[in-house]
PDB file of N, CA and C in Angstrom:
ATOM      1  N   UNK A   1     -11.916  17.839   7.530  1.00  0.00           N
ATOM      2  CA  UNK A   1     -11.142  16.637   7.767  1.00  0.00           C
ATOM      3  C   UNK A   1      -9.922  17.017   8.596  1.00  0.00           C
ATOM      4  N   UNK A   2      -9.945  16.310   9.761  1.00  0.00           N
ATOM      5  CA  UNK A   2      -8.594  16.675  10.392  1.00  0.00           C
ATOM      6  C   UNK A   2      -7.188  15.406  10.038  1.00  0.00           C
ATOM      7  N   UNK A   3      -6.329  16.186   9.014  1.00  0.00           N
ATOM      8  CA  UNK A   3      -5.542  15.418   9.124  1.00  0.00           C
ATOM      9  C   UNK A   3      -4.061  15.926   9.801  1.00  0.00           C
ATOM     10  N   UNK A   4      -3.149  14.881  10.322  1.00  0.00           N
ATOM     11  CA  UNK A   4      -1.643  15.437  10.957  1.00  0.00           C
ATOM     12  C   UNK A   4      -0.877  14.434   9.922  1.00  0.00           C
ATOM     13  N   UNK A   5       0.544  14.888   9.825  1.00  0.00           N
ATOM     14  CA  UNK A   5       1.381  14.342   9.523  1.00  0.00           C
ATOM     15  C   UNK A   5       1.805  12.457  10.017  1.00  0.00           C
ATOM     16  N   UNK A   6       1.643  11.675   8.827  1.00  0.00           N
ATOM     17  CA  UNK A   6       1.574  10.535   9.210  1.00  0.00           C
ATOM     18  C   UNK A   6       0.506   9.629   8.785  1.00  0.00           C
ATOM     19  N   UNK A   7      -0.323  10.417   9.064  1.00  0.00           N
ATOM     20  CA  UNK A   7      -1.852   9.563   8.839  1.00  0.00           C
ATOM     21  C   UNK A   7      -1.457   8.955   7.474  1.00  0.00           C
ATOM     22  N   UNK A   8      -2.256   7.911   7.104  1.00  0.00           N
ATOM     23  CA  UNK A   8      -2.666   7.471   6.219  1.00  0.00           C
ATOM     24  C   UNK A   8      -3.963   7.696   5.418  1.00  0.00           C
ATOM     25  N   UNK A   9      -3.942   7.804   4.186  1.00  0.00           N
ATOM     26  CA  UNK A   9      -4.827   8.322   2.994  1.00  0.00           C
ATOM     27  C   UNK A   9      -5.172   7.409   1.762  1.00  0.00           C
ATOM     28  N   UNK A  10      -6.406   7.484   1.395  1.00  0.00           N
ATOM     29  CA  UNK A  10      -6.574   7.249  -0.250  1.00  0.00           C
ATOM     30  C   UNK A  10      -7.206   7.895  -0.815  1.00  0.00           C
ATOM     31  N   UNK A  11      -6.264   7.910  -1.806  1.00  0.00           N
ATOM     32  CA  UNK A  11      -6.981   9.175  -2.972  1.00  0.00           C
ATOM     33  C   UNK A  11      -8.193   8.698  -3.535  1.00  0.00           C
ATOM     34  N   UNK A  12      -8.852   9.823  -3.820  1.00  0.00           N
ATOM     35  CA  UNK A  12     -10.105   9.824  -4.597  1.00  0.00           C
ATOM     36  C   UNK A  12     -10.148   9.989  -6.254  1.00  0.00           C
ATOM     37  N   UNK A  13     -11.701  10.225  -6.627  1.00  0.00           N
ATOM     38  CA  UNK A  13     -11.400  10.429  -7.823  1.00  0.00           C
ATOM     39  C   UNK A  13     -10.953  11.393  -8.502  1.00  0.00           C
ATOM     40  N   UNK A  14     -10.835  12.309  -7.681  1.00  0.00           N
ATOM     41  CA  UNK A  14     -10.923  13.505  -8.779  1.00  0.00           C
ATOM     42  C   UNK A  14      -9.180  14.090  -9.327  1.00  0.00           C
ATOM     43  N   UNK A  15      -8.396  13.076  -8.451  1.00  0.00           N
ATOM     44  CA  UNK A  15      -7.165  13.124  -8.595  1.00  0.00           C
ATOM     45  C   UNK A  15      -6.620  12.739 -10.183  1.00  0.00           C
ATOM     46  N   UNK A  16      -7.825  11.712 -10.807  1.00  0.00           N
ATOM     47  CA  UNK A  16      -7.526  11.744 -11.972  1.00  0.00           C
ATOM     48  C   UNK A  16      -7.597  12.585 -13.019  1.00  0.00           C
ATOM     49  N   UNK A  17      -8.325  13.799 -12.625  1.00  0.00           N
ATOM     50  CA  UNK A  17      -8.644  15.222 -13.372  1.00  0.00           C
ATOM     51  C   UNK A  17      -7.700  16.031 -13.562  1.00  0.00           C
ATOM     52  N   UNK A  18      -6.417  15.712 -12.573  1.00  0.00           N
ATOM     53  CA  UNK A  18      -5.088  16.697 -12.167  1.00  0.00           C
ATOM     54  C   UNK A  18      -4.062  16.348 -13.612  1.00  0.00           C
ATOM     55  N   UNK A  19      -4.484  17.412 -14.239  1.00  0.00           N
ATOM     56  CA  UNK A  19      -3.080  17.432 -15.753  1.00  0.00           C
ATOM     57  C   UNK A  19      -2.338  17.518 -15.440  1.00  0.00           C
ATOM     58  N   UNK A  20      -1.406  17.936 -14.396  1.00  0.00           N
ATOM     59  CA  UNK A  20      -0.134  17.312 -13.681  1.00  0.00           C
ATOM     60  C   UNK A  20       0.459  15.984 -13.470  1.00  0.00           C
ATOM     61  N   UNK A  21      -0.799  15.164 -13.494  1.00  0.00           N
ATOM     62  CA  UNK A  21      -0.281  14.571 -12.880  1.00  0.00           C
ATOM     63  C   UNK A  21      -1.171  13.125 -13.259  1.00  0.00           C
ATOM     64  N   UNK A  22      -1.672  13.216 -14.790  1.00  0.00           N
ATOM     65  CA  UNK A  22      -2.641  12.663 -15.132  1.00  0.00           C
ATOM     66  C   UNK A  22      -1.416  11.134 -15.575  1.00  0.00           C
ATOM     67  N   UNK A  23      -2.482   9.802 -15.397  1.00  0.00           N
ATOM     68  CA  UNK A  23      -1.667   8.951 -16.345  1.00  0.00           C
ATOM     69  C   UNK A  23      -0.421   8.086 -15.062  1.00  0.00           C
ATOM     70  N   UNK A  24      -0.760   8.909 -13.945  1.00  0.00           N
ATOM     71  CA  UNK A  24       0.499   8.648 -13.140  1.00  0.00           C
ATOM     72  C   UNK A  24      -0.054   8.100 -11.745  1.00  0.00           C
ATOM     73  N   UNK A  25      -1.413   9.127 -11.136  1.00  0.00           N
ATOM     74  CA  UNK A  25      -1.995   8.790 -10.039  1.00  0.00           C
ATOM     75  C   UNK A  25      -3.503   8.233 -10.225  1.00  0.00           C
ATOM     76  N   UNK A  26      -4.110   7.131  -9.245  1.00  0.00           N
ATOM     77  CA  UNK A  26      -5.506   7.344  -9.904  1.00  0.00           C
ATOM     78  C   UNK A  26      -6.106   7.330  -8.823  1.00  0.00           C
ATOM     79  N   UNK A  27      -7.371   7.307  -8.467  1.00  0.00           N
ATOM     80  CA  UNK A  27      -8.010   7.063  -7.248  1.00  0.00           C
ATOM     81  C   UNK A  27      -7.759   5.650  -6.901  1.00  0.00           C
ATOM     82  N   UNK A  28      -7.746   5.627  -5.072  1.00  0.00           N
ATOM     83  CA  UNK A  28      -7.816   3.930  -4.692  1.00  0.00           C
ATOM     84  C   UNK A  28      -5.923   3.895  -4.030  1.00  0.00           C
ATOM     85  N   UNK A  29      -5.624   4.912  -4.388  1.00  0.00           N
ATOM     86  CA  UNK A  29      -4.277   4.617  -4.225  1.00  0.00           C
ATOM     87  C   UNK A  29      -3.724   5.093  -2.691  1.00  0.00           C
ATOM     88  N   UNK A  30      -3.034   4.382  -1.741  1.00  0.00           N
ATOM     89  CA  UNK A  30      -2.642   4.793  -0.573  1.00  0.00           C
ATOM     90  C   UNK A  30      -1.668   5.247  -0.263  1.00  0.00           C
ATOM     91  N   UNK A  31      -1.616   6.183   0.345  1.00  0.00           N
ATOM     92  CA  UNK A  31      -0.463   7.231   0.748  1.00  0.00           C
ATOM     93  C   UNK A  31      -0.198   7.409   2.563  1.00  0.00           C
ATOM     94  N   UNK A  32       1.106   8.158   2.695  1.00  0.00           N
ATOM     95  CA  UNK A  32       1.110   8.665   3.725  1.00  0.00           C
ATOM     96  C   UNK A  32       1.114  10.257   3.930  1.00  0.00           C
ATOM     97  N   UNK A  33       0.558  11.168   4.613  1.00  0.00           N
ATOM     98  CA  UNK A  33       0.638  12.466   4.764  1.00  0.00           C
ATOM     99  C   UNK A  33       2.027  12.758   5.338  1.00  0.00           C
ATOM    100  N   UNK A  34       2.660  13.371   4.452  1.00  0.00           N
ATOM    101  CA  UNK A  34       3.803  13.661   4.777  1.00  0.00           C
ATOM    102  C   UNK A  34       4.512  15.218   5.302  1.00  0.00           C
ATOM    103  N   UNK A  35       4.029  16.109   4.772  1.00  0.00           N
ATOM    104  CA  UNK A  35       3.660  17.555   4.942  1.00  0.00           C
ATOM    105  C   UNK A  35       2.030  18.310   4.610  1.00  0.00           C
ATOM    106  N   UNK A  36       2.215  19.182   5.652  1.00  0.00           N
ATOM    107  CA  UNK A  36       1.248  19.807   5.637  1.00  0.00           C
ATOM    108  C   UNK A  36       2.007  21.308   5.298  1.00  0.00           C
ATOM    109  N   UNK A  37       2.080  21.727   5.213  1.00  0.00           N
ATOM    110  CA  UNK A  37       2.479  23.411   5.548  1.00  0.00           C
ATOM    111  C   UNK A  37       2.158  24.259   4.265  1.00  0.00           C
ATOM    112  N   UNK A  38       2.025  23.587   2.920  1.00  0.00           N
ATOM    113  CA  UNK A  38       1.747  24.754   1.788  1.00  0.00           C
ATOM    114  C   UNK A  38       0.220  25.152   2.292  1.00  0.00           C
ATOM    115  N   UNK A  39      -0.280  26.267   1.548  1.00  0.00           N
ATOM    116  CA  UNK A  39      -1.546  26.886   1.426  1.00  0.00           C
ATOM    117  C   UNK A  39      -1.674  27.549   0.582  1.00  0.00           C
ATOM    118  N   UNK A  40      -2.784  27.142  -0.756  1.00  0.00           N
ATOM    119  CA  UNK A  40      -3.000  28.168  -1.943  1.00  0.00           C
ATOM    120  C   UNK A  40      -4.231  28.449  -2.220  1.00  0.00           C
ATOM    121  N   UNK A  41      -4.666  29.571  -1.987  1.00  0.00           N
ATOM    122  CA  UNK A  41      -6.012  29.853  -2.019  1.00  0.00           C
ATOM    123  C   UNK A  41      -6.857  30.021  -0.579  1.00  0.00           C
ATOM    124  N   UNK A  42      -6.209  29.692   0.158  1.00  0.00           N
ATOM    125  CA  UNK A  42      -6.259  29.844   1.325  1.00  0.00           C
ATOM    126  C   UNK A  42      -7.083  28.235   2.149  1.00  0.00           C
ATOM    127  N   UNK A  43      -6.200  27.281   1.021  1.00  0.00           N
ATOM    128  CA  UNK A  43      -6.779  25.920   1.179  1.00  0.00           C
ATOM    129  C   UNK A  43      -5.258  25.067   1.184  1.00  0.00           C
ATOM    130  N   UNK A  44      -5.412  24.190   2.136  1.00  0.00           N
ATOM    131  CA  UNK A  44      -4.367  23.757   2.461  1.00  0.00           C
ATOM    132  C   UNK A  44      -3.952  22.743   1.641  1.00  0.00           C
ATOM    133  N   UNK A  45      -2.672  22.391   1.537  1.00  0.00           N
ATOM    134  CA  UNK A  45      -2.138  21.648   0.301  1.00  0.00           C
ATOM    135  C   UNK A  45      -1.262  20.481   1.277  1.00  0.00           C
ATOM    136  N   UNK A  46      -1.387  19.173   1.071  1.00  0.00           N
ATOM    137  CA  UNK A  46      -0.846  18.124   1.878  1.00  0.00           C
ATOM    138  C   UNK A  46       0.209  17.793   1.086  1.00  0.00           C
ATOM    139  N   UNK A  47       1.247  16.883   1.766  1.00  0.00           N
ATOM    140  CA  UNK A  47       2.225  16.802   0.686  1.00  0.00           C
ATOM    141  C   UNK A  47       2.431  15.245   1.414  1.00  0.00           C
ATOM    142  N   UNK A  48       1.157  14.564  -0.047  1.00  0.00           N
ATOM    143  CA  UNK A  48       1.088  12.834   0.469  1.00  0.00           C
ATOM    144  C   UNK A  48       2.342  11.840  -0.311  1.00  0.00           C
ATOM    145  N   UNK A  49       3.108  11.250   0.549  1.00  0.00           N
ATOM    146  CA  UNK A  49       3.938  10.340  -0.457  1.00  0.00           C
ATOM    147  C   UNK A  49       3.117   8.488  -0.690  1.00  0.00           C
ATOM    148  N   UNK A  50       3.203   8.575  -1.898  1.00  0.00           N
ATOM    149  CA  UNK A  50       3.030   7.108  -2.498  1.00  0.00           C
ATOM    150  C   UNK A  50       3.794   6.360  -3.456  1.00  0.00           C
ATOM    151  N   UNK A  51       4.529   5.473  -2.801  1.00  0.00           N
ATOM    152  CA  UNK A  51       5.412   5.067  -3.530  1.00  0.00           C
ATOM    153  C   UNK A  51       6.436   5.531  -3.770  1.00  0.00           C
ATOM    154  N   UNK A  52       6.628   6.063  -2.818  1.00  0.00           N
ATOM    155  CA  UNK A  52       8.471   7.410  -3.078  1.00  0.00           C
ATOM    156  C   UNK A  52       8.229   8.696  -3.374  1.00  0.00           C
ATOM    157  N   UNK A  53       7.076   8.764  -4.367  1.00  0.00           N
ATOM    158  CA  UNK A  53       6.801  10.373  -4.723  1.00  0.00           C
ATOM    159  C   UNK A  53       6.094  10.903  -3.968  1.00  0.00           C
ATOM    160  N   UNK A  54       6.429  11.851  -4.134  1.00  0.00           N
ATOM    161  CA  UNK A  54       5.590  13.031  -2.526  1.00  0.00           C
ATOM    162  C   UNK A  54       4.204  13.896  -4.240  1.00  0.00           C
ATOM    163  N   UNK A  55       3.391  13.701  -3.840  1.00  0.00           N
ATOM    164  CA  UNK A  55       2.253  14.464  -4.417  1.00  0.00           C
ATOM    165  C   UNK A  55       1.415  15.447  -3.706  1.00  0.00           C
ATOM    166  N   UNK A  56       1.161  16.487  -3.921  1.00  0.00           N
ATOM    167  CA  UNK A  56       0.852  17.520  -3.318  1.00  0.00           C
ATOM    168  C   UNK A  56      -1.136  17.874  -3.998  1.00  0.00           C
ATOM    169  N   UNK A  57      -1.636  17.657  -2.933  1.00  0.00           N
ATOM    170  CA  UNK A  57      -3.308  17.182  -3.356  1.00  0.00           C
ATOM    171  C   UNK A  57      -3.911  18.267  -2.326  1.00  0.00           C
ATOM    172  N   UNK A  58      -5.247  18.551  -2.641  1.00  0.00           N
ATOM    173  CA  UNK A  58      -5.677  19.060  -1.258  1.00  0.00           C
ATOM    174  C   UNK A  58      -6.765  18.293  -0.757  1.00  0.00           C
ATOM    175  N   UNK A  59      -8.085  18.675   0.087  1.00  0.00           N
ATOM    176  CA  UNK A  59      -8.243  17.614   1.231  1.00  0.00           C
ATOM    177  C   UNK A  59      -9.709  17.217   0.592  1.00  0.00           C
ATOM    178  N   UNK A  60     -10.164  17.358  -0.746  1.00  0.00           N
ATOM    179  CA  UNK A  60     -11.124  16.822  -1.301  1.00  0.00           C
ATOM    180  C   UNK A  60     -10.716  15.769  -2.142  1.00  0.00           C
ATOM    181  N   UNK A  61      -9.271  15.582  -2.609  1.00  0.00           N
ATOM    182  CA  UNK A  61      -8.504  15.142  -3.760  1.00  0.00           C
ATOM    183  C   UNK A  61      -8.141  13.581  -2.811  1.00  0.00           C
ATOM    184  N   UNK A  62      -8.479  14.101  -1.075  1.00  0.00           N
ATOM    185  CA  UNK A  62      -8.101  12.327  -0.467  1.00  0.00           C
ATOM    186  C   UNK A  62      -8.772  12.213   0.528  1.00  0.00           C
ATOM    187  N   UNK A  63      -8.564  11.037   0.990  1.00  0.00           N
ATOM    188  CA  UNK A  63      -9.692  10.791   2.385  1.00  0.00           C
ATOM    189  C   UNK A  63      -8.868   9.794   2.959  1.00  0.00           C
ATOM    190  N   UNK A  64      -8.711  10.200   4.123  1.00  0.00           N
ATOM    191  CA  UNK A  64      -8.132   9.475   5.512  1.00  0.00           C
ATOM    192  C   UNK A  64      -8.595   8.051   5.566  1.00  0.00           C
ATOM    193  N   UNK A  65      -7.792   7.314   5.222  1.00  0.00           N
ATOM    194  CA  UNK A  65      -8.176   5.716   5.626  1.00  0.00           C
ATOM    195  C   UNK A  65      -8.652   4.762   6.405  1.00  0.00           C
ATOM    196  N   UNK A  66      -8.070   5.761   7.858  1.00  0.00           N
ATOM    197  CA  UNK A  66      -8.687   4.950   9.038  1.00  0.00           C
ATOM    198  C   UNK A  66     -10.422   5.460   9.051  1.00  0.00           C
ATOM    199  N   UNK A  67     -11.246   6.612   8.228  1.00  0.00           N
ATOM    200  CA  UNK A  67     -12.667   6.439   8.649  1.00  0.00           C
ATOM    201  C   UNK A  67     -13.523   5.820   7.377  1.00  0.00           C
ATOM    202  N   UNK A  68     -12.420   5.277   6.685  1.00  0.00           N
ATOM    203  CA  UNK A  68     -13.475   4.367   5.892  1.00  0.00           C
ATOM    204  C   UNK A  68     -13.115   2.861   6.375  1.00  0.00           C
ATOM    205  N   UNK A  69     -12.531   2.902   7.123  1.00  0.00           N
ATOM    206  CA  UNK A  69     -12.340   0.783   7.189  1.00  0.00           C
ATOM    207  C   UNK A  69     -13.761   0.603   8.736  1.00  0.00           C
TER     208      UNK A  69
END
């Protein structure tokens, strides 16, 4: 998935699996990509804001909005 800073996103499901962050995010929800630059595991970590909070997901956890409409 190529994403840049800006794009728009919605999370998927599996975001509801995240014990971080359980109870708070669910799938369906739209974001903007706000940073890119972490990497753990040698998998890149986005840093999407929704709703004010910046959440930090990686690129199975969301999917770019403009190729599902």
């Amino acid at each position: 998935m190529d994403l840049k800073e800006g794009d728009l996103v919605v999370t998927q499901p599996q975001v509801e699996k995240i014990r971080a962050i359980i109870d708070q995010l669910g799938k369906g929800r739209v974001g903007m990509v706000y940073s890119i630059t972490s990497k753990f595991d040698n998998r890149t970590v986005y840093g999407v804001l929704i709703d004010g909070e910046v959440y930090y997901l990686f690129a199975d956890e969301i999917k770019k909005l403009e190729d599902s409409c």
